[in-house]
N, C-alpha and C. Protein backbone atom coordinates (compact mmCIF):
# COMPACT_ATOMS: atom_id res chain seq x y z
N UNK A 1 165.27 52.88 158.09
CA UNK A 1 163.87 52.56 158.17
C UNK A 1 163.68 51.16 157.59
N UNK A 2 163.03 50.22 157.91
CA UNK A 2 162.44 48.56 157.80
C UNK A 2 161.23 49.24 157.45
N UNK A 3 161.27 47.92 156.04
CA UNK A 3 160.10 47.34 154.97
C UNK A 3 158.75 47.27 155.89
N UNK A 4 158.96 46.65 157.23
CA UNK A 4 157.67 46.88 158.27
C UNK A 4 157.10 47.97 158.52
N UNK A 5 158.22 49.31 158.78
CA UNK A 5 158.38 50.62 159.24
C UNK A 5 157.07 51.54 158.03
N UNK A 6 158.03 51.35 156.58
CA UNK A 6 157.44 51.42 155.75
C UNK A 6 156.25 51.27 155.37
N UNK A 7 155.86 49.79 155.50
CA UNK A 7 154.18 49.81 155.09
C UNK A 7 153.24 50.45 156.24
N UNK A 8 153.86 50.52 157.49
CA UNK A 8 153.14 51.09 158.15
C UNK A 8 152.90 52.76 157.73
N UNK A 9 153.67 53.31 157.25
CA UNK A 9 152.64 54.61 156.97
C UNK A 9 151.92 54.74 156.26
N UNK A 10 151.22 55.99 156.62
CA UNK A 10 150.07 56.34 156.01
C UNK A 10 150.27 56.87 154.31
N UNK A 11 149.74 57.05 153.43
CA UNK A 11 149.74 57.68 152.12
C UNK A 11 150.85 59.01 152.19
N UNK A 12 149.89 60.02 152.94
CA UNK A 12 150.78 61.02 153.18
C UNK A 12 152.18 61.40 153.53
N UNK A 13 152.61 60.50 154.42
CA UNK A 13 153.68 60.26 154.78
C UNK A 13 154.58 59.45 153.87
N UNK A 14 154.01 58.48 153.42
CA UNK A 14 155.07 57.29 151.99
C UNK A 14 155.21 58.43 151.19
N UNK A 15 153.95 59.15 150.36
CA UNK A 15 154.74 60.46 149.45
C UNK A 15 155.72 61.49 150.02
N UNK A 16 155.35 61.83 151.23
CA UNK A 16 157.01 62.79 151.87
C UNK A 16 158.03 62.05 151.69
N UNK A 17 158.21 60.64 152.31
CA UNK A 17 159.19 59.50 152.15
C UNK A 17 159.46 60.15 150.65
N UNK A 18 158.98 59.13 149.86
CA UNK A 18 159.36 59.74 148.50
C UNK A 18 159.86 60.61 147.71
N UNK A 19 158.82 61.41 148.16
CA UNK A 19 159.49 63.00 147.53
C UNK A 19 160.56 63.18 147.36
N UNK A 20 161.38 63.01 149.06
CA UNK A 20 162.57 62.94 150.05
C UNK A 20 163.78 62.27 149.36
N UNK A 21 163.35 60.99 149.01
CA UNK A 21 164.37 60.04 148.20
C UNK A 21 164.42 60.74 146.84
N UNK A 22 163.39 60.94 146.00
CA UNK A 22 164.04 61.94 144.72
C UNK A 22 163.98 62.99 144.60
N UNK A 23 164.24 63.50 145.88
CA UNK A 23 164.99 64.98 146.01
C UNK A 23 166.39 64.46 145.99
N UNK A 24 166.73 63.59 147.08
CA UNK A 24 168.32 63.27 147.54
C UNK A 24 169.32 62.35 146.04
N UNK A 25 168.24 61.88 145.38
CA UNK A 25 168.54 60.94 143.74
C UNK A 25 169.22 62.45 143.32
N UNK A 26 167.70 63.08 143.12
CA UNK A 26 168.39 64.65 141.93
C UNK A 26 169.90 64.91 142.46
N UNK A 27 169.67 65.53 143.30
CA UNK A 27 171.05 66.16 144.41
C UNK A 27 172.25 65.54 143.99
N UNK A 28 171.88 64.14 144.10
CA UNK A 28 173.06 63.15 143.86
C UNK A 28 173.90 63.85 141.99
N UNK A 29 172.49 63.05 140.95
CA UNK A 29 172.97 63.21 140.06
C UNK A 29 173.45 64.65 139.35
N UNK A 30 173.15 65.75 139.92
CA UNK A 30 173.59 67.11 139.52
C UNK A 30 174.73 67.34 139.93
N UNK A 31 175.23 67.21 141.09
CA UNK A 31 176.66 66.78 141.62
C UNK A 31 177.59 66.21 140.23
N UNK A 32 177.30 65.21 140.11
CA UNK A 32 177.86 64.57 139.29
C UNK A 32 177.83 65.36 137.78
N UNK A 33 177.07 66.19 137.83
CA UNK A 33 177.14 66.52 136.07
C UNK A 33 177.68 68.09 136.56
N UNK A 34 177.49 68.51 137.30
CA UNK A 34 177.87 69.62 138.03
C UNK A 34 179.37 69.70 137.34
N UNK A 35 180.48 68.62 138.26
CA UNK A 35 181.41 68.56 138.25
C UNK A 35 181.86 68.17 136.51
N UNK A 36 181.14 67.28 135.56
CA UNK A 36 181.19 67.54 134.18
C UNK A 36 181.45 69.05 133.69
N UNK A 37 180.40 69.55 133.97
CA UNK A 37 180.17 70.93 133.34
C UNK A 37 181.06 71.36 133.67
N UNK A 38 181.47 71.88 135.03
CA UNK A 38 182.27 72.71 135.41
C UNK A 38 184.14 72.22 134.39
N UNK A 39 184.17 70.77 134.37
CA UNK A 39 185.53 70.87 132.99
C UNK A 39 185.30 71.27 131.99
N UNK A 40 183.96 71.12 131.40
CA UNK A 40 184.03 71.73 130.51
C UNK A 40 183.96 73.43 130.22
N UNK A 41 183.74 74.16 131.48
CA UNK A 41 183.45 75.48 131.13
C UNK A 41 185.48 76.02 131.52
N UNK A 42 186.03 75.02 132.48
CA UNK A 42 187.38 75.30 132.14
C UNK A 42 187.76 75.14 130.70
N UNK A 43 187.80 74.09 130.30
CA UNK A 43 188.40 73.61 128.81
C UNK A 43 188.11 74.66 128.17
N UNK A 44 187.07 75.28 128.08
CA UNK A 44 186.28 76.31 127.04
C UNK A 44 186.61 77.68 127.27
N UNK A 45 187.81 77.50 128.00
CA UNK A 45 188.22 79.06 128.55
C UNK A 45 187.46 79.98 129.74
N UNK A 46 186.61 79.41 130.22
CA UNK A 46 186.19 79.84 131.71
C UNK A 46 185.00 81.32 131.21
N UNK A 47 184.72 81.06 130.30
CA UNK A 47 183.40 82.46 129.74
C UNK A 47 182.10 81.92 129.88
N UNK A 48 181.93 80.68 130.41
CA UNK A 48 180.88 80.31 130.93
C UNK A 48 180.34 79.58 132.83
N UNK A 49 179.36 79.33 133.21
CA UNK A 49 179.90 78.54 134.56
C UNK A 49 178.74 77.68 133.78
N UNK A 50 178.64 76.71 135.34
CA UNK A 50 178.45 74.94 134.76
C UNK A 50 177.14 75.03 135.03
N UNK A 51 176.50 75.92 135.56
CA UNK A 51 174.40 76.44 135.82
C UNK A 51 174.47 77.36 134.34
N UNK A 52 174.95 77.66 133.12
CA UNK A 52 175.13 77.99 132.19
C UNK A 52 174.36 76.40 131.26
N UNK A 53 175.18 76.05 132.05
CA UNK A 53 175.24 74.13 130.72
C UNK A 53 174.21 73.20 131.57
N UNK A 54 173.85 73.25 132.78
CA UNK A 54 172.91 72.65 133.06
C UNK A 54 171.97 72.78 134.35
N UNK A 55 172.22 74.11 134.11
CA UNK A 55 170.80 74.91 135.06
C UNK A 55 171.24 74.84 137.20
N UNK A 56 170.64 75.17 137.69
CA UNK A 56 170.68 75.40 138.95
C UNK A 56 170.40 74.02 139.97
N UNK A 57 170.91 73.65 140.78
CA UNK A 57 170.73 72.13 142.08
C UNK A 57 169.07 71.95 142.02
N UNK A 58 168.63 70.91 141.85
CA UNK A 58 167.15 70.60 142.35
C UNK A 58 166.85 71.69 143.54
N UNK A 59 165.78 71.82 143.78
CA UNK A 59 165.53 72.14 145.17
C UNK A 59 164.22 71.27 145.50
N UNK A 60 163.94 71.66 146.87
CA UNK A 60 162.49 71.48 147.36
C UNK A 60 161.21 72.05 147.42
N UNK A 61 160.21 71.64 147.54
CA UNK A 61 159.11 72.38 147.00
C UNK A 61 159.28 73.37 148.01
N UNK A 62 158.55 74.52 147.42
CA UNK A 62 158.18 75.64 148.57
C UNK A 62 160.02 76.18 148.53
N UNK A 63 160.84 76.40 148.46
CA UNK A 63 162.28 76.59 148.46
C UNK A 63 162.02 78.26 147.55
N UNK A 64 162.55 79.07 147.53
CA UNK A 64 162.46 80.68 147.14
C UNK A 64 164.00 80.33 146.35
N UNK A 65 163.61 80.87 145.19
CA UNK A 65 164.72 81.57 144.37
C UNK A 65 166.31 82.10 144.99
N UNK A 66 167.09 81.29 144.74
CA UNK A 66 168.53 82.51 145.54
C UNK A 66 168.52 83.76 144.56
N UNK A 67 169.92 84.35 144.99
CA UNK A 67 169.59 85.73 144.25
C UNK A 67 170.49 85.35 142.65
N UNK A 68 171.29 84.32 142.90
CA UNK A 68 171.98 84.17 142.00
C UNK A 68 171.06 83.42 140.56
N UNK A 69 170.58 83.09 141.03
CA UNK A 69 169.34 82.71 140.14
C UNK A 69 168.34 83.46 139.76
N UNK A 70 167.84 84.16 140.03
CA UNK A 70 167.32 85.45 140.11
C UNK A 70 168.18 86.42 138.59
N UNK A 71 169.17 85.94 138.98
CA UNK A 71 170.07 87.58 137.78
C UNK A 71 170.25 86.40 136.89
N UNK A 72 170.38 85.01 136.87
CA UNK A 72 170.56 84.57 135.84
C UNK A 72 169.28 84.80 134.67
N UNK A 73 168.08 84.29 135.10
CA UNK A 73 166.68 84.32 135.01
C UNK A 73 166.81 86.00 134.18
N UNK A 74 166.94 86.93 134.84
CA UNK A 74 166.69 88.16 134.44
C UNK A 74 167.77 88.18 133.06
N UNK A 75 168.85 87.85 133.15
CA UNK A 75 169.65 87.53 132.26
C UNK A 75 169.67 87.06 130.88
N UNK A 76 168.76 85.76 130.89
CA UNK A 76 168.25 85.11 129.81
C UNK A 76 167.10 85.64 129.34
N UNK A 77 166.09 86.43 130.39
CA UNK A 77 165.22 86.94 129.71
C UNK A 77 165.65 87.94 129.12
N UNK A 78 166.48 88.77 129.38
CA UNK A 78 166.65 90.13 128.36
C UNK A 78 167.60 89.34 126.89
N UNK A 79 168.31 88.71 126.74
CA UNK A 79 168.46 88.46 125.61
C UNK A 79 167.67 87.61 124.89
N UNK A 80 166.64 86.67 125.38
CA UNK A 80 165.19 86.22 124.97
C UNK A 80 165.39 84.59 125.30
N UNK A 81 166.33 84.09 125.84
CA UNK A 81 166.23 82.54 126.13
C UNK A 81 165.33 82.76 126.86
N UNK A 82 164.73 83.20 127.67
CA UNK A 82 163.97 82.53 128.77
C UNK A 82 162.04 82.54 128.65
């Protein structure tokens, strides 16, 4: 997309644009810490996973819960993190 392309939209549309780009930023940088975590939950003997140390992928608005998230959630609430 061109800087021309760009100013031509409307409000509504530059915030989807947007949104869009720091959805795909997040994505990026969780990847990256993703793969952190995950050495460290090896190093640490494997009794943890790496959504333990730094939570679940961005998503998008409107996006529903997986299930795996779901039992984590239920998880933390019964021992009281959540």
């Amino acid at each position: 997309m061109t800087l021309d392309e760009i100013r031509e939209l409307d409000f509504c549309q530059f915030n989807e644009l947007l949104n869009e780009v720091q959805y795909q930023k997040a994505v990026d940088d969780y990847r990256i810490a993703h793969n952190f975590a995950l050495l460290s939950c090896v190093v640490s003997g494997g009794r943890m996973e790496p959504e333990d140390l730094i939570g679940f992928p961005p998503k998008r608005e409107g996006d529903k819960p997986t299930e795996k998230e779901l039992f984590h959630l239920a998880r933390q609430t019964r021992r009281g993190d959540g």
